[in-house]
PDB file of N, CA and C in Angstrom:
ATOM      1  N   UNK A   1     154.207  47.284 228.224  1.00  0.00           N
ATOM      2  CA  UNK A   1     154.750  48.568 228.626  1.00  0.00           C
ATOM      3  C   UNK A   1     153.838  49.194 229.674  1.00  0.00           C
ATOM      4  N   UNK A   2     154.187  50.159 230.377  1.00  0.00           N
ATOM      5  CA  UNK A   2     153.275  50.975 231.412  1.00  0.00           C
ATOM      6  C   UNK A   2     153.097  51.986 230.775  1.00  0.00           C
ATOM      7  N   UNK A   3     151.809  52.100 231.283  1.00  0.00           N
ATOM      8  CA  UNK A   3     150.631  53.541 231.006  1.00  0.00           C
ATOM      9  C   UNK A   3     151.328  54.320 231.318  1.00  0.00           C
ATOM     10  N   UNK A   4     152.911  55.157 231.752  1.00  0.00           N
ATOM     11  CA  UNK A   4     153.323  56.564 232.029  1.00  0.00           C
ATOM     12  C   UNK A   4     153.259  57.221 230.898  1.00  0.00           C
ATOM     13  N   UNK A   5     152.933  58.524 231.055  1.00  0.00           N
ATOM     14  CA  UNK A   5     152.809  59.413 230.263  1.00  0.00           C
ATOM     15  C   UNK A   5     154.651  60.013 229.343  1.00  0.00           C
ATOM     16  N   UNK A   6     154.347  60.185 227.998  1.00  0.00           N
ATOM     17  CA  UNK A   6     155.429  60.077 227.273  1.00  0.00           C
ATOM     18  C   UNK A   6     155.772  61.667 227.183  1.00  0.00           C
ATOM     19  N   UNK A   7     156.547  62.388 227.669  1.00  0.00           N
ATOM     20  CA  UNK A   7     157.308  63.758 227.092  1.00  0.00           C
ATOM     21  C   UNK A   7     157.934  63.996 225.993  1.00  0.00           C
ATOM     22  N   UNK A   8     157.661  64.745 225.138  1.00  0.00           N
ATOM     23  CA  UNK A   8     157.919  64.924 223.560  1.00  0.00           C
ATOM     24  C   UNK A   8     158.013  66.459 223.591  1.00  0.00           C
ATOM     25  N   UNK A   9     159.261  66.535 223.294  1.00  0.00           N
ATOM     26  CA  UNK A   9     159.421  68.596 223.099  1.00  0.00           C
ATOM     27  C   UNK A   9     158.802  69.208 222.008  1.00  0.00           C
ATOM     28  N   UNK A  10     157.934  69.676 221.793  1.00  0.00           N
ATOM     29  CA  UNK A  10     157.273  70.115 220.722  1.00  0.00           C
ATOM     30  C   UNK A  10     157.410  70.448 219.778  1.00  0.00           C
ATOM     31  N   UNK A  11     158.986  71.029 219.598  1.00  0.00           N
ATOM     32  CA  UNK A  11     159.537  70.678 218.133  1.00  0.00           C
ATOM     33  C   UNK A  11     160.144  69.719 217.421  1.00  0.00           C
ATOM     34  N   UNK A  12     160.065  68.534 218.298  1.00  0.00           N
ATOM     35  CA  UNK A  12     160.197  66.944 218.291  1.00  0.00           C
ATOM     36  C   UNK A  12     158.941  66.491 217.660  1.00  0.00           C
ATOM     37  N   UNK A  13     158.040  67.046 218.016  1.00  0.00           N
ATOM     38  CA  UNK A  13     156.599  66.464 218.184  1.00  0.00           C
ATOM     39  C   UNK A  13     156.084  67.194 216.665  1.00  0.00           C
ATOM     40  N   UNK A  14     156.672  68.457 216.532  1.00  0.00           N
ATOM     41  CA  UNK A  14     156.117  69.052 215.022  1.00  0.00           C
ATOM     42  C   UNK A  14     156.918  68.397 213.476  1.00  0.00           C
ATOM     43  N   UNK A  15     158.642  68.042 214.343  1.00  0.00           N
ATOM     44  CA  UNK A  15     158.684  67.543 212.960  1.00  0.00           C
ATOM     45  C   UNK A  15     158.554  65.869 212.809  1.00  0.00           C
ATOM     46  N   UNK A  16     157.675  65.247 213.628  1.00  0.00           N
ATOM     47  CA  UNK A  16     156.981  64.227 213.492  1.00  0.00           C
ATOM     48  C   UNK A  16     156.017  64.402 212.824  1.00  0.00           C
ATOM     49  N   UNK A  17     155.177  65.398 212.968  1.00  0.00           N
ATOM     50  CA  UNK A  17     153.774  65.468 212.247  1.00  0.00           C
ATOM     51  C   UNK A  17     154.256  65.643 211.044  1.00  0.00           C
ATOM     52  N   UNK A  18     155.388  66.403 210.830  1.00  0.00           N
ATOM     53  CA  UNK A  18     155.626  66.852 209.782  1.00  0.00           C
ATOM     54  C   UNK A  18     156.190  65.466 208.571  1.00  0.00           C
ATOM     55  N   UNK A  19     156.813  64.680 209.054  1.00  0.00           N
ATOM     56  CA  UNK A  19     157.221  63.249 208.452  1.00  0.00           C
ATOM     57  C   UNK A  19     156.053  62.055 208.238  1.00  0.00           C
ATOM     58  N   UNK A  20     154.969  62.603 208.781  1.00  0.00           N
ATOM     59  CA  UNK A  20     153.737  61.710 208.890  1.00  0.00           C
ATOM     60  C   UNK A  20     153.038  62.170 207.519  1.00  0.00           C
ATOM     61  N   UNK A  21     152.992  63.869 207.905  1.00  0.00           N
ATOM     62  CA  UNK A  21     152.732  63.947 206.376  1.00  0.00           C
ATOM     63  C   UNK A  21     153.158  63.827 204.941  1.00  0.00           C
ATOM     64  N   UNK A  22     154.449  64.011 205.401  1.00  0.00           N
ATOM     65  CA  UNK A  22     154.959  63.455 204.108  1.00  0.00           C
ATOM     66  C   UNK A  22     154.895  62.467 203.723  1.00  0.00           C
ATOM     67  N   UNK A  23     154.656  61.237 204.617  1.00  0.00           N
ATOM     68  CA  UNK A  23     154.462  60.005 204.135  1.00  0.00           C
ATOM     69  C   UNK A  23     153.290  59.684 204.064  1.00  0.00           C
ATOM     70  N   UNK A  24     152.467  60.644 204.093  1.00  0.00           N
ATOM     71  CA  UNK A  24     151.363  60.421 203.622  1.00  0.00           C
ATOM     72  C   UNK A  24     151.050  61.278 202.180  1.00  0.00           C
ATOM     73  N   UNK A  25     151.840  62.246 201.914  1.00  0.00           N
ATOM     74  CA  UNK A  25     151.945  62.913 200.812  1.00  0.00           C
ATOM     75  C   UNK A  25     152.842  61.723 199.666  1.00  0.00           C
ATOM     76  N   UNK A  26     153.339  60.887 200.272  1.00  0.00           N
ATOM     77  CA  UNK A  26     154.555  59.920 199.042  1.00  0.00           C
ATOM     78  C   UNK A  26     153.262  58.921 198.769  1.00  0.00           C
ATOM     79  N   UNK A  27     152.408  58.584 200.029  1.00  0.00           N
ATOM     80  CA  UNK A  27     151.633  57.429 200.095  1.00  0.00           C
ATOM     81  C   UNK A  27     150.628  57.363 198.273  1.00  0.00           C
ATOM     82  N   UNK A  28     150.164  58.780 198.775  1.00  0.00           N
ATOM     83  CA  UNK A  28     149.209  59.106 197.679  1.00  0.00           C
ATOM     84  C   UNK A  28     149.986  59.531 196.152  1.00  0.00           C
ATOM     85  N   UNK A  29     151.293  59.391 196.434  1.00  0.00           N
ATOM     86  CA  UNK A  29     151.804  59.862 194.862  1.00  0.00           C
ATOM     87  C   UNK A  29     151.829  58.270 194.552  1.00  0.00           C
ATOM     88  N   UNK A  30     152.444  57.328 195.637  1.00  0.00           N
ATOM     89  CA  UNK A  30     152.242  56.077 194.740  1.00  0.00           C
ATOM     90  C   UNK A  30     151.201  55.397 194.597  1.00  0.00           C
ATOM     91  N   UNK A  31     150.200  55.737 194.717  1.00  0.00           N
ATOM     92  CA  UNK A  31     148.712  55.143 195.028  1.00  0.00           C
ATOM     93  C   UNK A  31     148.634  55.614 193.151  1.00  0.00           C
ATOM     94  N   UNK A  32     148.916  57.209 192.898  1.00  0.00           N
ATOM     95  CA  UNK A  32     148.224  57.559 191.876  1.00  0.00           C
ATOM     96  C   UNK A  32     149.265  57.053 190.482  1.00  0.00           C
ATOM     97  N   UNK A  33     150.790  56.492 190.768  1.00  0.00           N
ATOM     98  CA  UNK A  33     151.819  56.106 190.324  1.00  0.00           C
ATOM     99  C   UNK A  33     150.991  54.927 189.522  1.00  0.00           C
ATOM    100  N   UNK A  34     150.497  54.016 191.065  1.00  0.00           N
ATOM    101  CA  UNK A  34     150.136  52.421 190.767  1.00  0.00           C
ATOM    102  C   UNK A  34     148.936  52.691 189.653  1.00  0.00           C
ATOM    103  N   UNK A  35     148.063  53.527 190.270  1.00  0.00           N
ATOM    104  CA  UNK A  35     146.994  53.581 189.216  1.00  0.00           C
ATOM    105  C   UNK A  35     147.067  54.163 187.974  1.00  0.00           C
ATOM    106  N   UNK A  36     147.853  54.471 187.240  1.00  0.00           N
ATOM    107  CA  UNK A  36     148.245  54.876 186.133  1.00  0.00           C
ATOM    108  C   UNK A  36     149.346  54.073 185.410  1.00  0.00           C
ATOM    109  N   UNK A  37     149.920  52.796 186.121  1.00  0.00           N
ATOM    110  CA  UNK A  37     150.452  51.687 185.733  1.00  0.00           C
ATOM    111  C   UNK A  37     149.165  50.779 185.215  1.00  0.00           C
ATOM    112  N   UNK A  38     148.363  50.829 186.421  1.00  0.00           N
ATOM    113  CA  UNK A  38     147.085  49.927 185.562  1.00  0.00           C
ATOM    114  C   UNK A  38     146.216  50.677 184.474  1.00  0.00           C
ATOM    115  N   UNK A  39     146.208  51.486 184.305  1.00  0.00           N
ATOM    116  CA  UNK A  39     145.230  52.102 183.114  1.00  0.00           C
ATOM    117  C   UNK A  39     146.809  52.031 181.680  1.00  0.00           C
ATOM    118  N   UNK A  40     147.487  51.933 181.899  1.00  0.00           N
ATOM    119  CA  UNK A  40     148.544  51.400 180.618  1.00  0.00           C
ATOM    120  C   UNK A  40     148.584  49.945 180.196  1.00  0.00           C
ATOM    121  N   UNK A  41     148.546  49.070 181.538  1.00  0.00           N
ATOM    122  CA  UNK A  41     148.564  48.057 181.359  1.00  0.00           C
ATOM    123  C   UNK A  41     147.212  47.362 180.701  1.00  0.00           C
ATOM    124  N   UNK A  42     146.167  48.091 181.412  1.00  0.00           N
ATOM    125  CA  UNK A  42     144.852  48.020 180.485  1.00  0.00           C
ATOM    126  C   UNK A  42     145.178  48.300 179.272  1.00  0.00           C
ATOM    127  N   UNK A  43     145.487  49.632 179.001  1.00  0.00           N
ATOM    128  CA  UNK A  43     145.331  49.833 177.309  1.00  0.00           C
ATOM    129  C   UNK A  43     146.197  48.979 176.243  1.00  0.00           C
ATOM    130  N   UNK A  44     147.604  48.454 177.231  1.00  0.00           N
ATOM    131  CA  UNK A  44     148.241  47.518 176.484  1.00  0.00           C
ATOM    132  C   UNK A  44     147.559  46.355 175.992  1.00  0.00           C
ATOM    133  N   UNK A  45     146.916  45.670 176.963  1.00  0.00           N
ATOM    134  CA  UNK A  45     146.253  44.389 177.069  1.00  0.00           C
ATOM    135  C   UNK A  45     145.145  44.785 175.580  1.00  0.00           C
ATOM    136  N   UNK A  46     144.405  45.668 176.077  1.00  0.00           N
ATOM    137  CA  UNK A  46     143.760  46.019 174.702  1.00  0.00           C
ATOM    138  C   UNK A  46     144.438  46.230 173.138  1.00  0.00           C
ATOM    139  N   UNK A  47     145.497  46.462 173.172  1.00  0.00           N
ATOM    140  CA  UNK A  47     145.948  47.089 172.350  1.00  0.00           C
ATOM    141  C   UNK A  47     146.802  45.627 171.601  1.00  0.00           C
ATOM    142  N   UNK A  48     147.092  44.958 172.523  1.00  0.00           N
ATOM    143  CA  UNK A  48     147.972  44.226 171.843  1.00  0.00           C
ATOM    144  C   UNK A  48     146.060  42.422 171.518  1.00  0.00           C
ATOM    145  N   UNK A  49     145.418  42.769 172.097  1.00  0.00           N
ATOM    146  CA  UNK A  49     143.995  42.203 171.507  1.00  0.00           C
ATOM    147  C   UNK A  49     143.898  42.223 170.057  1.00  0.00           C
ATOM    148  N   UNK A  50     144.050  43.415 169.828  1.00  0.00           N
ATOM    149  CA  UNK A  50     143.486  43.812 168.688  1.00  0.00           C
ATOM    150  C   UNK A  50     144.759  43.181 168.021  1.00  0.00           C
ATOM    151  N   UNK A  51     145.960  43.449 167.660  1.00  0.00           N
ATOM    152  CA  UNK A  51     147.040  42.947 167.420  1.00  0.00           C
ATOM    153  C   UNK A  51     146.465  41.272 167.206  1.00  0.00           C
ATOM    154  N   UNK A  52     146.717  40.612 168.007  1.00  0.00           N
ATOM    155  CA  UNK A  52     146.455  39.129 167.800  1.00  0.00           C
ATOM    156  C   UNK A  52     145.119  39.026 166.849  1.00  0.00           C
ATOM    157  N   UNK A  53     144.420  39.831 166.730  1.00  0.00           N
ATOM    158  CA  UNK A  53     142.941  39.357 165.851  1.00  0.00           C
ATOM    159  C   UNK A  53     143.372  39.952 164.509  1.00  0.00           C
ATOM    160  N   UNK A  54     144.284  41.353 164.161  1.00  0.00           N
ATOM    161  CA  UNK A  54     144.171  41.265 162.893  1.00  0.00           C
ATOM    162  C   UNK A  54     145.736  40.209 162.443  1.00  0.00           C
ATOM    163  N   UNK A  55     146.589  39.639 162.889  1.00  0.00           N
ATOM    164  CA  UNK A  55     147.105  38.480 163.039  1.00  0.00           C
ATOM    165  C   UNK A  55     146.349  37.176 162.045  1.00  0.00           C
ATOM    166  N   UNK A  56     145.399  37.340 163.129  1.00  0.00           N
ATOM    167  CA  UNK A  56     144.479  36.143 162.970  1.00  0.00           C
ATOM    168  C   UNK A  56     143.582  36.260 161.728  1.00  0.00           C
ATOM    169  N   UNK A  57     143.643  37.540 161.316  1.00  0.00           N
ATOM    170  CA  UNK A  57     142.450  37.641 159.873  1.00  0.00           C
ATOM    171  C   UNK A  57     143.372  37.305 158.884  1.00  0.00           C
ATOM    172  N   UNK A  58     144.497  38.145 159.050  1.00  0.00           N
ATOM    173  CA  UNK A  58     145.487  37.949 157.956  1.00  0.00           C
ATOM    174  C   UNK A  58     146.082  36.679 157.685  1.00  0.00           C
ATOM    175  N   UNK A  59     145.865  35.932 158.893  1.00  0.00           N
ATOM    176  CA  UNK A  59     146.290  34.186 158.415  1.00  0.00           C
ATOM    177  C   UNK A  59     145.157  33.455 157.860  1.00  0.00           C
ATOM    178  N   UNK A  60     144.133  33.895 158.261  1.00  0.00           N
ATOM    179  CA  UNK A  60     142.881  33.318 157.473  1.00  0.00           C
ATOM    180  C   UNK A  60     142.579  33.901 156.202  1.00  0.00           C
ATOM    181  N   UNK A  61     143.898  35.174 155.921  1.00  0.00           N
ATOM    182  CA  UNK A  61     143.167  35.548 154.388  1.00  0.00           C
ATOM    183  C   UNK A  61     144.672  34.477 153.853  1.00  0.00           C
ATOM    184  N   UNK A  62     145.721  34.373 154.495  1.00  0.00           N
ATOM    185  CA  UNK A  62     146.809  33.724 153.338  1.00  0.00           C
ATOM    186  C   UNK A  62     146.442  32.309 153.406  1.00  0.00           C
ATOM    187  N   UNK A  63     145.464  31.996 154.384  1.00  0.00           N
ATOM    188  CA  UNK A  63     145.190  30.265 154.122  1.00  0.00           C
ATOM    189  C   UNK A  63     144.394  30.174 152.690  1.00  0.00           C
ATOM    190  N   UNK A  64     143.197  31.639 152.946  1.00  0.00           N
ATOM    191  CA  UNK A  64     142.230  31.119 151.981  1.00  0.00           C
ATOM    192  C   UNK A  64     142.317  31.330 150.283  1.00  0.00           C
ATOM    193  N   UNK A  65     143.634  31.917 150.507  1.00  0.00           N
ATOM    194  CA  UNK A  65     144.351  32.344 149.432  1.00  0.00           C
ATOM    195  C   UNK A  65     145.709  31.093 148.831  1.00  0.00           C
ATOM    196  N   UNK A  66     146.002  30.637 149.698  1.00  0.00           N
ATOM    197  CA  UNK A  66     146.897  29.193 149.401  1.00  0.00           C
ATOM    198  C   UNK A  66     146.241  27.874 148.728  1.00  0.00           C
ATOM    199  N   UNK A  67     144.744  28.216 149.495  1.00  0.00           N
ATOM    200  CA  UNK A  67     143.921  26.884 149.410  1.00  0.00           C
ATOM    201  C   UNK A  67     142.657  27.334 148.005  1.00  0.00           C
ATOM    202  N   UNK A  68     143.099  28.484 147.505  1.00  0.00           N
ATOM    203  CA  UNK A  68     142.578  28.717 146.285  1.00  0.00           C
ATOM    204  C   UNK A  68     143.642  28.620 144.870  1.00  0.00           C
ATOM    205  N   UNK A  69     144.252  28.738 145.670  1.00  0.00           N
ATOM    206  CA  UNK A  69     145.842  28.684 144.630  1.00  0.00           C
ATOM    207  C   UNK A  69     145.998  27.154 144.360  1.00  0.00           C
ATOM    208  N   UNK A  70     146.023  26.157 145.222  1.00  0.00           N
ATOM    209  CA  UNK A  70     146.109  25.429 145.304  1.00  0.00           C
ATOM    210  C   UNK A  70     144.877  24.392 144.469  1.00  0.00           C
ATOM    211  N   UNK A  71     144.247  24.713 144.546  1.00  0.00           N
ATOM    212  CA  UNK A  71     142.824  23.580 143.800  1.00  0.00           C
ATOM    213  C   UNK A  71     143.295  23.871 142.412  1.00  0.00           C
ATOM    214  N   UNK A  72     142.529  22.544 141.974  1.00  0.00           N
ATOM    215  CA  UNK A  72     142.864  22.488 140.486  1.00  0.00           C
ATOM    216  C   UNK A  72     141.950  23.514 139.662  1.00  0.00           C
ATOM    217  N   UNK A  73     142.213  23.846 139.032  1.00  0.00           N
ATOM    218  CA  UNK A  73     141.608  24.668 137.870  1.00  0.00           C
ATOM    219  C   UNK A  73     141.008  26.254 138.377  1.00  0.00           C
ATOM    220  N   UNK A  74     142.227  26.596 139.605  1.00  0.00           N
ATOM    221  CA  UNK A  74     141.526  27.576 140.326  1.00  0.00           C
ATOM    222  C   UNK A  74     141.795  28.762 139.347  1.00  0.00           C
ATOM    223  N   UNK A  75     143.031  28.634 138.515  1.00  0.00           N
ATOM    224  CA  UNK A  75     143.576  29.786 137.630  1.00  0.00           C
ATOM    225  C   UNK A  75     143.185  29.811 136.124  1.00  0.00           C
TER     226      UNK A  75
END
């Protein structure tokens, strides 16, 4: 393109600024959107941790409870 200088009527030119900011006002709502998707998704991840471990105790208490039931002369 050539270096000529561009004419913009100034209330052309204001409600440009004005759409710049807004998209910079949407920019930062989804910035703070995204980051509050990851602090859930964190706490899920945590949350469902804990989930799988008491899972995991409770199958190690009905094993150790089958495998006491089970031996001879346990009763």
């Amino acid at each position: 393109m050539n270096d000529m200088p561009v004419f913009v009527k100034v209330e052309d030119y204001k409600d440009a600024l004005d759409v710049m900011n807004m998209i910079r006002l949407k920019i930062e709502d989804a910035k703070k959107t995204l980051e509050k998707v990851h602090e859930l998704k964190s706490e899920e991840e945590t949350e469902l941790e804990l989930w799988h471990a008491t899972i995991e105790e409770v199958e190690r208490k009905i094993d150790f409870i089958d495998k006491t039931l089970s031996e001879p002369g346990a009763m």
